[in-house]
N, C-alpha and C. Protein backbone atom coordinates (compact mmCIF):
# COMPACT_ATOMS: atom_id res chain seq x y z
N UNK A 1 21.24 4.30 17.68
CA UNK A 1 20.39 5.42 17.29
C UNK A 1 20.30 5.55 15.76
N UNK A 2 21.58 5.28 15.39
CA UNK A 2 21.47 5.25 13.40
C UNK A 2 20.31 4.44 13.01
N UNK A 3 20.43 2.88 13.48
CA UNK A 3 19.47 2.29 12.88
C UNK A 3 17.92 2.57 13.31
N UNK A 4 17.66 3.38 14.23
CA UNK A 4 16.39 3.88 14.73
C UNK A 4 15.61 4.69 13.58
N UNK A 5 17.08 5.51 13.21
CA UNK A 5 16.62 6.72 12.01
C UNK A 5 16.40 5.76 11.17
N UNK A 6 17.31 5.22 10.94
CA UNK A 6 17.05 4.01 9.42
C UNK A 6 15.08 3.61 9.60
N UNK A 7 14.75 3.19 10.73
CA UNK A 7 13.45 2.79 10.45
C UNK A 7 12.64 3.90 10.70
N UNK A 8 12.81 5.10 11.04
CA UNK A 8 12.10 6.50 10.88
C UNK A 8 12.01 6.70 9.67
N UNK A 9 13.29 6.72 8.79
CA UNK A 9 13.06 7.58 7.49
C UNK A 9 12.11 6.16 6.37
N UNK A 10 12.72 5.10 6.70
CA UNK A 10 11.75 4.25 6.04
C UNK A 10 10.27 4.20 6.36
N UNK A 11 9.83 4.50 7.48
CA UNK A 11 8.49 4.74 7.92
C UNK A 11 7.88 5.92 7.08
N UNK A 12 8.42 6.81 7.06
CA UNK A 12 8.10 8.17 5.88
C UNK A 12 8.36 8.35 4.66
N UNK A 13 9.24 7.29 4.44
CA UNK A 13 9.18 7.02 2.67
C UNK A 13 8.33 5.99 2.54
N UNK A 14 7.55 4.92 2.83
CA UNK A 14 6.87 3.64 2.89
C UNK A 14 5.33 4.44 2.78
N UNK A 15 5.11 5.40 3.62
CA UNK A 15 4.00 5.89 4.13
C UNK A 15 3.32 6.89 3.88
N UNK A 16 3.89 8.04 3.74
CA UNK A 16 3.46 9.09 3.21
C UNK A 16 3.35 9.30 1.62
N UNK A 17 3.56 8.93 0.82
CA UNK A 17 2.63 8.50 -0.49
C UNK A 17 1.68 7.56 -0.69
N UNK A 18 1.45 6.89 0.30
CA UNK A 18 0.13 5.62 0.80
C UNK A 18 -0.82 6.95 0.94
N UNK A 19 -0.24 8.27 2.02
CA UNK A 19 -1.57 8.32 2.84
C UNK A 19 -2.02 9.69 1.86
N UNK A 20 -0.94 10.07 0.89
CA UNK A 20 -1.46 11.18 0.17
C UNK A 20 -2.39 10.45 -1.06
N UNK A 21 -2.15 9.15 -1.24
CA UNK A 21 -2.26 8.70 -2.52
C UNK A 21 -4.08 8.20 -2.42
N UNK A 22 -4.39 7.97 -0.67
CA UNK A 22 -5.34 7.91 -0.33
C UNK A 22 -6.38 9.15 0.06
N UNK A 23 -5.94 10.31 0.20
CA UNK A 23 -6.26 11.52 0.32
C UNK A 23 -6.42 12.21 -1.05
N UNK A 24 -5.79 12.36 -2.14
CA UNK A 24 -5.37 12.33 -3.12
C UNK A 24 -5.75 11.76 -4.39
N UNK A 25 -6.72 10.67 -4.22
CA UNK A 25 -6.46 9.64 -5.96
C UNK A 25 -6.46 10.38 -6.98
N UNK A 26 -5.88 9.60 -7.83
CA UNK A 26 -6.33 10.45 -8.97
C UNK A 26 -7.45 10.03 -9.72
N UNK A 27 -8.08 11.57 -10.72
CA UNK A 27 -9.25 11.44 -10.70
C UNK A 27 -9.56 10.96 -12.51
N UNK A 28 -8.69 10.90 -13.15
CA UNK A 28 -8.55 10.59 -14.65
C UNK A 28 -7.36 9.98 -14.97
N UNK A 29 -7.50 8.81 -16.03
CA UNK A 29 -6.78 7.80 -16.43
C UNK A 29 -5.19 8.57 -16.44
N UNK A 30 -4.12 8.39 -16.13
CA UNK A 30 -3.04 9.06 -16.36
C UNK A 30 -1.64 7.62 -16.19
N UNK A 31 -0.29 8.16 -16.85
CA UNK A 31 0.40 7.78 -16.81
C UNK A 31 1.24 7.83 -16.07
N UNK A 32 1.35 9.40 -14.67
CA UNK A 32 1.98 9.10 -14.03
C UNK A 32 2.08 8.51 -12.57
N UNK A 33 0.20 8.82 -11.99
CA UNK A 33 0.33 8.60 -10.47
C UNK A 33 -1.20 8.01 -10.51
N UNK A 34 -1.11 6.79 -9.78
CA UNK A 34 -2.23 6.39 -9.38
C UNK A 34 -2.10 4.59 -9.56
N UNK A 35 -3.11 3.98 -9.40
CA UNK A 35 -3.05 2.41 -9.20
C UNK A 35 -2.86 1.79 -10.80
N UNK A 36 -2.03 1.70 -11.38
CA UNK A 36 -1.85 1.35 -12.93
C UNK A 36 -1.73 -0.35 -13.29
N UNK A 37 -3.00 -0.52 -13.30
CA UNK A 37 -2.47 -2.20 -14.72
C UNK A 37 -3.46 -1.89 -15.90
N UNK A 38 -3.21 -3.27 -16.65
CA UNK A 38 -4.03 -3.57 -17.54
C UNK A 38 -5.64 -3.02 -17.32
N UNK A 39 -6.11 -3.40 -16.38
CA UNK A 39 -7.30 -3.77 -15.88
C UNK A 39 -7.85 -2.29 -15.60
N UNK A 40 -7.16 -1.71 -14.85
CA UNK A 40 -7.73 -0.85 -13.98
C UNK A 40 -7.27 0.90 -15.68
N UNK A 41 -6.99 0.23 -16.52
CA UNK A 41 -6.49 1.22 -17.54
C UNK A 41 -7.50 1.09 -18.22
N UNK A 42 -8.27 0.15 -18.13
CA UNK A 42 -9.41 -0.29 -19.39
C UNK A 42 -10.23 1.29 -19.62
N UNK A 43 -10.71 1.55 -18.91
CA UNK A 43 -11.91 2.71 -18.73
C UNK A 43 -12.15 2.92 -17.67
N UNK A 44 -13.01 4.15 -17.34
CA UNK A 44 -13.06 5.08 -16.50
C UNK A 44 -13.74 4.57 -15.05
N UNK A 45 -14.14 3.83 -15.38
CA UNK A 45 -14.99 2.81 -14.68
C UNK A 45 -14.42 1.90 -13.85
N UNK A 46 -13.02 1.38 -14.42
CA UNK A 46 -12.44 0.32 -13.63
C UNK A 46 -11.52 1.65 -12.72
N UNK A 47 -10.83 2.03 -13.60
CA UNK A 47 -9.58 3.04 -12.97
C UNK A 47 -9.96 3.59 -11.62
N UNK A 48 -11.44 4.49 -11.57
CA UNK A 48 -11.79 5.16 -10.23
C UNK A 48 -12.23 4.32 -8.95
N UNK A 49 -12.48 2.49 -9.80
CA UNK A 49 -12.74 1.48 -8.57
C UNK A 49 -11.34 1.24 -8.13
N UNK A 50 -10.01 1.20 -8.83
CA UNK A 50 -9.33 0.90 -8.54
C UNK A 50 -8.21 2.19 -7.82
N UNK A 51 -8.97 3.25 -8.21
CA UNK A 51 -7.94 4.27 -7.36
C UNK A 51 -8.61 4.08 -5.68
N UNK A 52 -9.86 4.05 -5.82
CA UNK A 52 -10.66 3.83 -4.04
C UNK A 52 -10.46 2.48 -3.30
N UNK A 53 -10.23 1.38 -4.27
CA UNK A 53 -10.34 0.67 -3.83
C UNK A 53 -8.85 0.55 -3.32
N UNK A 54 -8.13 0.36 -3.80
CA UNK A 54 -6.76 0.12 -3.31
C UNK A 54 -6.28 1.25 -2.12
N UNK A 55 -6.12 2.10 -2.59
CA UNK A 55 -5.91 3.33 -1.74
C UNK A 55 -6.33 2.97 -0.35
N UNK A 56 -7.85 2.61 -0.15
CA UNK A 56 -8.26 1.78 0.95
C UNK A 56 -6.91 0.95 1.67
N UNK A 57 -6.73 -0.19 1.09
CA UNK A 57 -6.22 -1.24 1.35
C UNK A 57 -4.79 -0.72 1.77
N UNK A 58 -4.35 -0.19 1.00
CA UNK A 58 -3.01 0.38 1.18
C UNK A 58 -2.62 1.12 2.14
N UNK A 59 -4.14 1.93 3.01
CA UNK A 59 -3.83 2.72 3.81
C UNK A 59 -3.39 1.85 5.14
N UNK A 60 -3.77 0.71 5.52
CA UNK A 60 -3.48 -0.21 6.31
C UNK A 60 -2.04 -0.44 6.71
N UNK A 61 -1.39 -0.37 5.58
CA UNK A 61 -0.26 -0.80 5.64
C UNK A 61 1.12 0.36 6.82
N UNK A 62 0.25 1.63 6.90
CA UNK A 62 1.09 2.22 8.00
C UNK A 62 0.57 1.77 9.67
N UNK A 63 -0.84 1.20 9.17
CA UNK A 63 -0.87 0.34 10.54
C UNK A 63 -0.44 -0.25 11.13
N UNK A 64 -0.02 -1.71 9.99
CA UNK A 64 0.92 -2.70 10.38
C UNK A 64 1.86 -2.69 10.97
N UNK A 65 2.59 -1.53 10.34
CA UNK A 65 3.86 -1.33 10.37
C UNK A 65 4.23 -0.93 11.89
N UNK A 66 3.35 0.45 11.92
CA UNK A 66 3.19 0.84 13.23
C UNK A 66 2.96 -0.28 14.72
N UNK A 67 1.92 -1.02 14.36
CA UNK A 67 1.88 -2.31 15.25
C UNK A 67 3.47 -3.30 15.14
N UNK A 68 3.58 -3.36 14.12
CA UNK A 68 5.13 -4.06 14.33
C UNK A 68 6.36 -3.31 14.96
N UNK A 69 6.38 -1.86 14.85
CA UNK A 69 7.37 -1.13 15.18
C UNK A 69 6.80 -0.86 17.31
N UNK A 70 5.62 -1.29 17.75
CA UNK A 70 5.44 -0.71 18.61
C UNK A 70 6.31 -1.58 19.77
N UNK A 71 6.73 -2.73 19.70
CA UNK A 71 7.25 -3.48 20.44
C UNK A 71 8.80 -3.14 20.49
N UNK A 72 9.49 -1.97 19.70
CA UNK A 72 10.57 -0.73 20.04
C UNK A 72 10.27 -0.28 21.47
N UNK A 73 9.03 0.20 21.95
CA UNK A 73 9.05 0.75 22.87
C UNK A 73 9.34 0.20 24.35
N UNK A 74 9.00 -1.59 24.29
CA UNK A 74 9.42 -2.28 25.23
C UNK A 74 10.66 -3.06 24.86
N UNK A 75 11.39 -2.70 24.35
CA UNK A 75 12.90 -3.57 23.63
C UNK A 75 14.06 -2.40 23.48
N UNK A 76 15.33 -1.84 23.77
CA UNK A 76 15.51 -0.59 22.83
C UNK A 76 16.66 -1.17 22.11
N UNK A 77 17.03 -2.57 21.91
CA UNK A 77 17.99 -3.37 21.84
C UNK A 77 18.65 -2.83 20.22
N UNK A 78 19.36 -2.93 19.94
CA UNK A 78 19.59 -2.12 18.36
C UNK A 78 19.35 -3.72 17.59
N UNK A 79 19.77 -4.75 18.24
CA UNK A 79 19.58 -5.78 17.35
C UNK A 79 17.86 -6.25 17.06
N UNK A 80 17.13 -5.32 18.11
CA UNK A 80 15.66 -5.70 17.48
C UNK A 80 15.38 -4.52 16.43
N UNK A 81 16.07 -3.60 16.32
CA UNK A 81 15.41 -2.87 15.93
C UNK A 81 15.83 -2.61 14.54
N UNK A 82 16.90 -3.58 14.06
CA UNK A 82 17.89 -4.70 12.92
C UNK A 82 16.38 -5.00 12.18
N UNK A 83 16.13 -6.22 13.09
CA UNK A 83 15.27 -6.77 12.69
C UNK A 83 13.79 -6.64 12.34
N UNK A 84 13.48 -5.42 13.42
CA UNK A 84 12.12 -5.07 12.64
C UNK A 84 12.27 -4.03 11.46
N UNK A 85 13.47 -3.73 11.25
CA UNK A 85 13.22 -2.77 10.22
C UNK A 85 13.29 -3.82 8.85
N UNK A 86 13.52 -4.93 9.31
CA UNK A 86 13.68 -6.32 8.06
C UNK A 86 12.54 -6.70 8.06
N UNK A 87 11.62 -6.39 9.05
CA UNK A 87 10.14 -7.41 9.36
C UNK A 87 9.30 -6.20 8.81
N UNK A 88 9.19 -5.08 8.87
CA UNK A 88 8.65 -3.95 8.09
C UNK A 88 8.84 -3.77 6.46
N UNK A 89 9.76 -4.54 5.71
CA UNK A 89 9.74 -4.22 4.53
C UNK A 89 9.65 -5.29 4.03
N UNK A 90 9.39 -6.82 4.77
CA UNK A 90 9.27 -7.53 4.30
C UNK A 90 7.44 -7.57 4.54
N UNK A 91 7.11 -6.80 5.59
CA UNK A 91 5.41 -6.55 5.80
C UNK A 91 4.91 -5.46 4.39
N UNK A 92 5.70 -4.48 4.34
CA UNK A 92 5.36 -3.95 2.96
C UNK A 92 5.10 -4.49 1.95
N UNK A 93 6.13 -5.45 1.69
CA UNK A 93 6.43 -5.64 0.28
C UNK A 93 5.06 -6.77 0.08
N UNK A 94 4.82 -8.08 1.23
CA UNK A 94 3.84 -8.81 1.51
C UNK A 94 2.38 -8.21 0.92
N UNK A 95 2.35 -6.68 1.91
CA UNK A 95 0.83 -6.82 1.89
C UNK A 95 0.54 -5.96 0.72
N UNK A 96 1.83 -5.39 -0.27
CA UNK A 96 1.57 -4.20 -1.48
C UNK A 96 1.24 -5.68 -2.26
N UNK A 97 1.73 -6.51 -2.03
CA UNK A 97 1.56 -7.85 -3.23
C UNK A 97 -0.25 -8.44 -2.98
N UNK A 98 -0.42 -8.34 -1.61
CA UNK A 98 -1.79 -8.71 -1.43
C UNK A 98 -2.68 -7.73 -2.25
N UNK A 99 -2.49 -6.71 -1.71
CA UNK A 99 -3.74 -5.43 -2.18
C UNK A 99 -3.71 -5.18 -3.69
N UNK A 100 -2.48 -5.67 -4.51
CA UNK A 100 -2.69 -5.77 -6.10
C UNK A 100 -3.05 -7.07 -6.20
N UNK A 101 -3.13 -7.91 -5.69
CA UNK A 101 -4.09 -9.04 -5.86
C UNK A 101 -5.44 -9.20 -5.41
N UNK A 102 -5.92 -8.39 -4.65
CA UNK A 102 -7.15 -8.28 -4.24
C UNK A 102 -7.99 -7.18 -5.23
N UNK A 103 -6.99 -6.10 -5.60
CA UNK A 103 -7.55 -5.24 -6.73
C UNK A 103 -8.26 -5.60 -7.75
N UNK A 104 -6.89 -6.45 -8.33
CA UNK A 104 -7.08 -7.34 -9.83
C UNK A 104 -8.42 -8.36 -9.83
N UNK A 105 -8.33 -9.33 -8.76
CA UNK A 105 -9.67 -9.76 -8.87
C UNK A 105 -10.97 -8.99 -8.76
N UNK A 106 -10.88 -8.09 -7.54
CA UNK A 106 -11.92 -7.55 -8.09
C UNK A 106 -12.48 -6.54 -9.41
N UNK A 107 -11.28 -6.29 -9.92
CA UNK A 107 -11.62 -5.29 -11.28
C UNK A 107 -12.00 -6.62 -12.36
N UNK A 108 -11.30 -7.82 -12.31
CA UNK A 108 -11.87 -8.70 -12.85
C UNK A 108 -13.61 -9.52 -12.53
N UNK A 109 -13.85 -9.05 -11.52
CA UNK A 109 -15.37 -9.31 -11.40
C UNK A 109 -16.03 -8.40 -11.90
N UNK A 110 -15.16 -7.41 -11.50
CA UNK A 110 -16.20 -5.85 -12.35
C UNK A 110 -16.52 -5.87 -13.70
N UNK A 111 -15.08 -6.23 -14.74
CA UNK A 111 -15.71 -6.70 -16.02
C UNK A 111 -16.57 -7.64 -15.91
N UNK A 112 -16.39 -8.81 -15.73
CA UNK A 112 -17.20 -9.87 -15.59
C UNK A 112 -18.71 -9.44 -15.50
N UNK A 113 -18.71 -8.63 -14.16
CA UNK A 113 -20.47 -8.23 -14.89
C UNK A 113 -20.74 -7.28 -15.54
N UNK A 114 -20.08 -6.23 -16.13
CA UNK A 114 -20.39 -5.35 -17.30
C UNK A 114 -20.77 -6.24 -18.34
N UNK A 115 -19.87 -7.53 -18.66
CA UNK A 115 -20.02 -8.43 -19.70
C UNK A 115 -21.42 -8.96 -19.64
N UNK A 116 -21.72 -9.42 -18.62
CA UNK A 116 -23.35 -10.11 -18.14
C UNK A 116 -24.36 -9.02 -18.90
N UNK A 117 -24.13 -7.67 -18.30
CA UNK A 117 -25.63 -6.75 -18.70
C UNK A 117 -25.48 -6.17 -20.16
C-alpha cells in the first residue's frame, strides 16, 4: 500500500502544475513561471507560442501516465507497482525532453520566417 501512495503522490506532483500551467500560461515574459529558453525569451511573440504551444504537449503527459498506471487495476502485485512507478518517471522525464524539443524547433521556424518577411 506504501508504494501505491508513492505513485499517488507522484501522480500529483508530476501533474498538477502541467494542468494548471495549461489552464494558466503565463501571459508576459517573466522569470518565474512559464516555458523559459533562449528562444521562447526573445519577444513577445515567441514566448506566448511557446507558453500554448507546450502547455498543449505537456498536457498529455497525465495521459500517459494514466494509461501506464491503468494496468494497476488488473495486477495489485507491489512488485508491479515498483515498477511502474519507475516506468512513469522514466515516461515523464522522456516525453518533458520531447515537448522541449518539439518547442525549440518550432520557435526556431518561427524566427526563421520573421527573418524571411
Amino acid at each position: 500500500m506504501e508504494n501505491f501512495k508513492n505513485l499517488i503522490i507522484f501522480d500529483l506532483a508530476a501533474c498538477v502544475p502541467l494542468i494548471l500551467f495549461f489552464l494558466f500560461p503565463p501571459k508576459k515574459i517573466n522569470s518565474i513561471f512559464g516555458y523559459k529558453t533562449s528562444r521562447s525569451l526573445k519577444n513577445q511573440k515567441n514566448w506566448d507560442y511557446a507558453q500554448k504551444f507546450s502547455s498543449q504537449l505537456f498536457l498529455l503527459i497525465p495521459a500517459i501516465l494514466f494509461l501506464t498506471q491503468l494496468s494497476l487495476f488488473f495486477d495489485k502485485s507491489k512488485d508491479l507497482i515498483n515498477i511502474i512507478l519507475y516506468i512513469s518517471i522514466f515516461e515523464y522525464t522522456l516525453f518533458s525532453i520531447i515537448v522541449i524539443l518539439m518547442t525549440e524547433h518550432n520557435l526556431k521556424k518561427l524566427d526563421s520566417e520573421n527573418h524571411l518577411r
